[in-house]
N, C-alpha and C. Protein backbone atom coordinates (compact mmCIF):
# COMPACT_ATOMS: atom_id res chain seq x y z
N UNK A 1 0.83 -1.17 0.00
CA UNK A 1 0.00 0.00 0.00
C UNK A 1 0.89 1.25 0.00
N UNK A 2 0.58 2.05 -0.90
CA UNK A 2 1.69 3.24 -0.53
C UNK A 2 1.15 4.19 -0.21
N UNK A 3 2.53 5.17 0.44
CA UNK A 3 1.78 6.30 1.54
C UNK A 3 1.70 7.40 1.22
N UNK A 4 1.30 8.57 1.57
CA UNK A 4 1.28 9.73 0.93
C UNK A 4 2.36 10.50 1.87
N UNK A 5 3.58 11.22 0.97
CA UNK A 5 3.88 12.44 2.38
C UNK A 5 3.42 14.05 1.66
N UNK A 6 4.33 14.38 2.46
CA UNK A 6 4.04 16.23 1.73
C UNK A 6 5.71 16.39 2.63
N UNK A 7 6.05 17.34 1.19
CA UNK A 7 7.45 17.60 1.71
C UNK A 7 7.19 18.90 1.78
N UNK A 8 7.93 19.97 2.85
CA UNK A 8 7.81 21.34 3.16
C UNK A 8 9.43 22.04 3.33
N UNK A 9 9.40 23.02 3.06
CA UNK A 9 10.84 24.03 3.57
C UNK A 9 11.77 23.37 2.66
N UNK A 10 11.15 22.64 1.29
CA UNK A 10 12.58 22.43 0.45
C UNK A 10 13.07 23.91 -0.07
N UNK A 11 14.57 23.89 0.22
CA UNK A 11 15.13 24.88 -0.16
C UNK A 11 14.72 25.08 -2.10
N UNK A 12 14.94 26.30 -2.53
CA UNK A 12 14.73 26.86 -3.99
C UNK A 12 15.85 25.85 -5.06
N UNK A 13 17.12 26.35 -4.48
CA UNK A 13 17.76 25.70 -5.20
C UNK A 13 17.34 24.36 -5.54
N UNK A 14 17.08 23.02 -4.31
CA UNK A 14 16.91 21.99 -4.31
C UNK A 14 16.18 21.30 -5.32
N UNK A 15 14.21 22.31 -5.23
CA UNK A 15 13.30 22.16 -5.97
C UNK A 15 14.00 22.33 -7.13
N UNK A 16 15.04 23.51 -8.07
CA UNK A 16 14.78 24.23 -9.12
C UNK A 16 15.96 22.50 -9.81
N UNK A 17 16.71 21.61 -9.01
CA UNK A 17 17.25 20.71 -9.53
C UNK A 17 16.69 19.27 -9.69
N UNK A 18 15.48 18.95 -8.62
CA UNK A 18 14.84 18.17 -8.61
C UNK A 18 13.92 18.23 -10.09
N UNK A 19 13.31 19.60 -9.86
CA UNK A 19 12.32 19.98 -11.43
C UNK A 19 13.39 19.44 -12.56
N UNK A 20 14.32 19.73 -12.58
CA UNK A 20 15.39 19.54 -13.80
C UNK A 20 15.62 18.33 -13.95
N UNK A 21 15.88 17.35 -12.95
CA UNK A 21 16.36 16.06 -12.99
C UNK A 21 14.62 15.27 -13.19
N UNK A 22 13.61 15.75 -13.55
CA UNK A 22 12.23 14.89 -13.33
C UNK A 22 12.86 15.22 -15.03
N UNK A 23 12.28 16.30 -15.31
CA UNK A 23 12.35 17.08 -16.83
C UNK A 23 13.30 15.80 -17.98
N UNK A 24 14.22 16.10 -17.58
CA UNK A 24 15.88 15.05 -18.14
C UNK A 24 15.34 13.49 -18.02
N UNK A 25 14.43 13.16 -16.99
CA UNK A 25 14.48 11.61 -16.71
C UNK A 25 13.27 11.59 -17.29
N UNK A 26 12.18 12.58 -18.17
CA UNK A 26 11.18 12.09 -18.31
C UNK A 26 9.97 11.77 -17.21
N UNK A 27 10.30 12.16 -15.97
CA UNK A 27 9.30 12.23 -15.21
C UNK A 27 8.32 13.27 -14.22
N UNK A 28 7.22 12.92 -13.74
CA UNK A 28 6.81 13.59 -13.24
C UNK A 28 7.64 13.89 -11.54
N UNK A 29 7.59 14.96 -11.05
CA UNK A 29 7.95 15.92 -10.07
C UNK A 29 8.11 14.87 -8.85
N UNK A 30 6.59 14.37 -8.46
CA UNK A 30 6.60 13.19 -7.81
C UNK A 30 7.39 11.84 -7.97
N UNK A 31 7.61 11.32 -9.01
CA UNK A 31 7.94 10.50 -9.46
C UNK A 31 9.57 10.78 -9.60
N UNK A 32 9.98 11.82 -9.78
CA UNK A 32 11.45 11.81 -9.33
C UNK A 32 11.92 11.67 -8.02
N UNK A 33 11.31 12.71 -6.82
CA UNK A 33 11.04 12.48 -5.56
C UNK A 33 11.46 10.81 -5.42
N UNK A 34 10.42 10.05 -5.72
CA UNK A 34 10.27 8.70 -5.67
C UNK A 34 11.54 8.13 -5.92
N UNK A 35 12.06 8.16 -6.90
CA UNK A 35 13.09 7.41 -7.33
C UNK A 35 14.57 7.49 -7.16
N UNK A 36 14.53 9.41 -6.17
CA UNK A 36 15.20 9.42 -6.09
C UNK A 36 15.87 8.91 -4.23
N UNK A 37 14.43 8.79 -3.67
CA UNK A 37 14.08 8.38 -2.50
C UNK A 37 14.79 6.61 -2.57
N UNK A 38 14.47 5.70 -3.55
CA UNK A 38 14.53 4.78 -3.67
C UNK A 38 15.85 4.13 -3.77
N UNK A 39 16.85 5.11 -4.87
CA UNK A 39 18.11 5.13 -5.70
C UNK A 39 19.25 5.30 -4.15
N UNK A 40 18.60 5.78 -3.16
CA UNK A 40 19.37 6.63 -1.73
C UNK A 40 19.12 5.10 -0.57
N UNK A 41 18.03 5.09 -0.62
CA UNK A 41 17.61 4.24 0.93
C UNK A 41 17.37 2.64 0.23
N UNK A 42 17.43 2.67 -0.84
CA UNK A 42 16.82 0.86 -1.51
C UNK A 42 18.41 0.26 -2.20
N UNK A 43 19.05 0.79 -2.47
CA UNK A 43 20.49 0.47 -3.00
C UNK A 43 20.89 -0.58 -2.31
N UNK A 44 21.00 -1.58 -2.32
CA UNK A 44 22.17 -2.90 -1.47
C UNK A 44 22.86 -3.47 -2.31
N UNK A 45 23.82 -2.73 -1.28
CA UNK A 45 25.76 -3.13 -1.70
C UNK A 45 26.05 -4.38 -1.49
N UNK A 46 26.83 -4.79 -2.02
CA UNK A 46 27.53 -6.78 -1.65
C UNK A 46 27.94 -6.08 -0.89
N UNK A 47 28.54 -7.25 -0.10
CA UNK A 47 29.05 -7.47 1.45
C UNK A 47 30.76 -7.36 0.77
N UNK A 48 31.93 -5.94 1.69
CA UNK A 48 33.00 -6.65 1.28
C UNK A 48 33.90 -7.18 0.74
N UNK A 49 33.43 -8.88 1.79
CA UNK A 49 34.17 -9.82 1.11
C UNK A 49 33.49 -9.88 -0.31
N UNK A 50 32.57 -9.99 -0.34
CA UNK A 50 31.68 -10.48 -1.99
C UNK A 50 32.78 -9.60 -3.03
N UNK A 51 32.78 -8.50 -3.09
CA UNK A 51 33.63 -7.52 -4.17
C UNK A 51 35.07 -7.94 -4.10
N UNK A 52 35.74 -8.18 -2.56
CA UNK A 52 37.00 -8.41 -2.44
C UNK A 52 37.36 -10.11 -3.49
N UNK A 53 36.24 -10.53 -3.20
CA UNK A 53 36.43 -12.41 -3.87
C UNK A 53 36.19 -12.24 -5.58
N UNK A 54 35.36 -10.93 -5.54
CA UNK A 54 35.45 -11.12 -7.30
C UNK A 54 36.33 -10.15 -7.89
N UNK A 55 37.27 -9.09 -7.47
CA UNK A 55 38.55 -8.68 -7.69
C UNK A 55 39.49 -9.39 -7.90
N UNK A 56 39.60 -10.17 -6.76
CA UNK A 56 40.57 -11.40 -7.10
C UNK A 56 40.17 -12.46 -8.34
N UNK A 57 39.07 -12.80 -8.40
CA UNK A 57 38.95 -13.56 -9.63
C UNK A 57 39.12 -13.26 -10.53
N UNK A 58 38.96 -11.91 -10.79
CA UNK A 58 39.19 -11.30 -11.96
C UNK A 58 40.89 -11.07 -12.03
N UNK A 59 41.32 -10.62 -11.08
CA UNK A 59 42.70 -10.69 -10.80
C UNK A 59 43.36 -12.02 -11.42
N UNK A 60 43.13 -12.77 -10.93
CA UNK A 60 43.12 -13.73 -11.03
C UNK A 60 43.56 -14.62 -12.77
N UNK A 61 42.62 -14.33 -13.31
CA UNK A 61 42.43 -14.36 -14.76
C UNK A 61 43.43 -13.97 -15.75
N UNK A 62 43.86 -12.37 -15.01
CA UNK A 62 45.16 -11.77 -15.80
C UNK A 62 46.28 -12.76 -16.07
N UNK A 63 46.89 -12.25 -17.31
CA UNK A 63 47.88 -12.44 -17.29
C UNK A 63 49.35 -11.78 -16.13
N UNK A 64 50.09 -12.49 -15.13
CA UNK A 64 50.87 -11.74 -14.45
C UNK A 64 51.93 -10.63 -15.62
N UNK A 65 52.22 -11.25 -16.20
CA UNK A 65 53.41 -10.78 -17.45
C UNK A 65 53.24 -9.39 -18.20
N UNK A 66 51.89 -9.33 -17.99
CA UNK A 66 51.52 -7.99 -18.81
C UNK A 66 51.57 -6.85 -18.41
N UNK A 67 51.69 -6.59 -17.18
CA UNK A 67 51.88 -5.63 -16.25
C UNK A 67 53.36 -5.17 -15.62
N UNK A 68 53.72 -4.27 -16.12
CA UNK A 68 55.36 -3.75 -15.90
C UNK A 68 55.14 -2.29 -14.49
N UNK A 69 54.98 -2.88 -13.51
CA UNK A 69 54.67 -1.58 -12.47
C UNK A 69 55.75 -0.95 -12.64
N UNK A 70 57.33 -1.25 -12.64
CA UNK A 70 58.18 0.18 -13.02
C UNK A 70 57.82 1.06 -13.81
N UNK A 71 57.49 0.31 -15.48
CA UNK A 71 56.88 1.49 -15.80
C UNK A 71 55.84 1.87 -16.10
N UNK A 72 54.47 1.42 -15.22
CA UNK A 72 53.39 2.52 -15.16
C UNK A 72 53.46 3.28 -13.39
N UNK A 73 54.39 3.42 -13.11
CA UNK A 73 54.96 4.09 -11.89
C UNK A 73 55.40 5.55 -12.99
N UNK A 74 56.54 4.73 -13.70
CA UNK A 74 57.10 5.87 -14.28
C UNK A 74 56.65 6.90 -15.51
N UNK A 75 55.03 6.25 -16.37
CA UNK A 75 54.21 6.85 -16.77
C UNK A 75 53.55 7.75 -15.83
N UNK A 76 53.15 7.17 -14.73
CA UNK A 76 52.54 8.20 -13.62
C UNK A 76 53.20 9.94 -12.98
N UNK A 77 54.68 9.33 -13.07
CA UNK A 77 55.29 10.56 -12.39
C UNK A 77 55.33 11.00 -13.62
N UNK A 78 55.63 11.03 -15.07
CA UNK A 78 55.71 12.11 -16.49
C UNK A 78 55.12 13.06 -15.85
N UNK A 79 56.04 14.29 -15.93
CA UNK A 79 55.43 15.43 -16.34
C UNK A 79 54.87 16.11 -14.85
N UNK A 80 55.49 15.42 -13.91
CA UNK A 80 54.76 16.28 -12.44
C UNK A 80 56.33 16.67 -11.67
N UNK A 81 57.06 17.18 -12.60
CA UNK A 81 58.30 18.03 -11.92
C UNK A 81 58.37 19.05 -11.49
């Protein structure tokens, strides 16, 4: 069942980006509200380990050989003298 609120004292700016981001997404005023309510408090992250175990797999996969850290160390410092 869904609920009704009423939002009050949104700052100008806030509204004048919310209006913009409904506009851009194709939606109504409410309906951004909504989604953007959803996109904030409904999001679930893996756990972690979950990301840490599929880095490594992917890690994993590489070739070791292809990767020269001297020189993408020494691509990195170019040019910051």
């Amino acid at each position: 069942m869904a609920t009704t609120v009423t939002l009050k004292g949104i700052p100008d700016d806030v509204y004048e980006r919310l209006k913009a981001s409904a506009s851009a997404n194709h939606r109504s005023l409410n309906s951004e509200v909504i989604a953007c309510i959803e996109a904030t408090l409904m999001t679930r992250r893996a756990p972690v380990e979950d990301q840490l175990a599929a880095i490594r797999a992917i890690r994993a996969r590489l070739p070791e050989a292809v990767f020269d850290h001297e020189a993408i160390d020494g691509f990195k410092r170019q040019g910051r003298s």
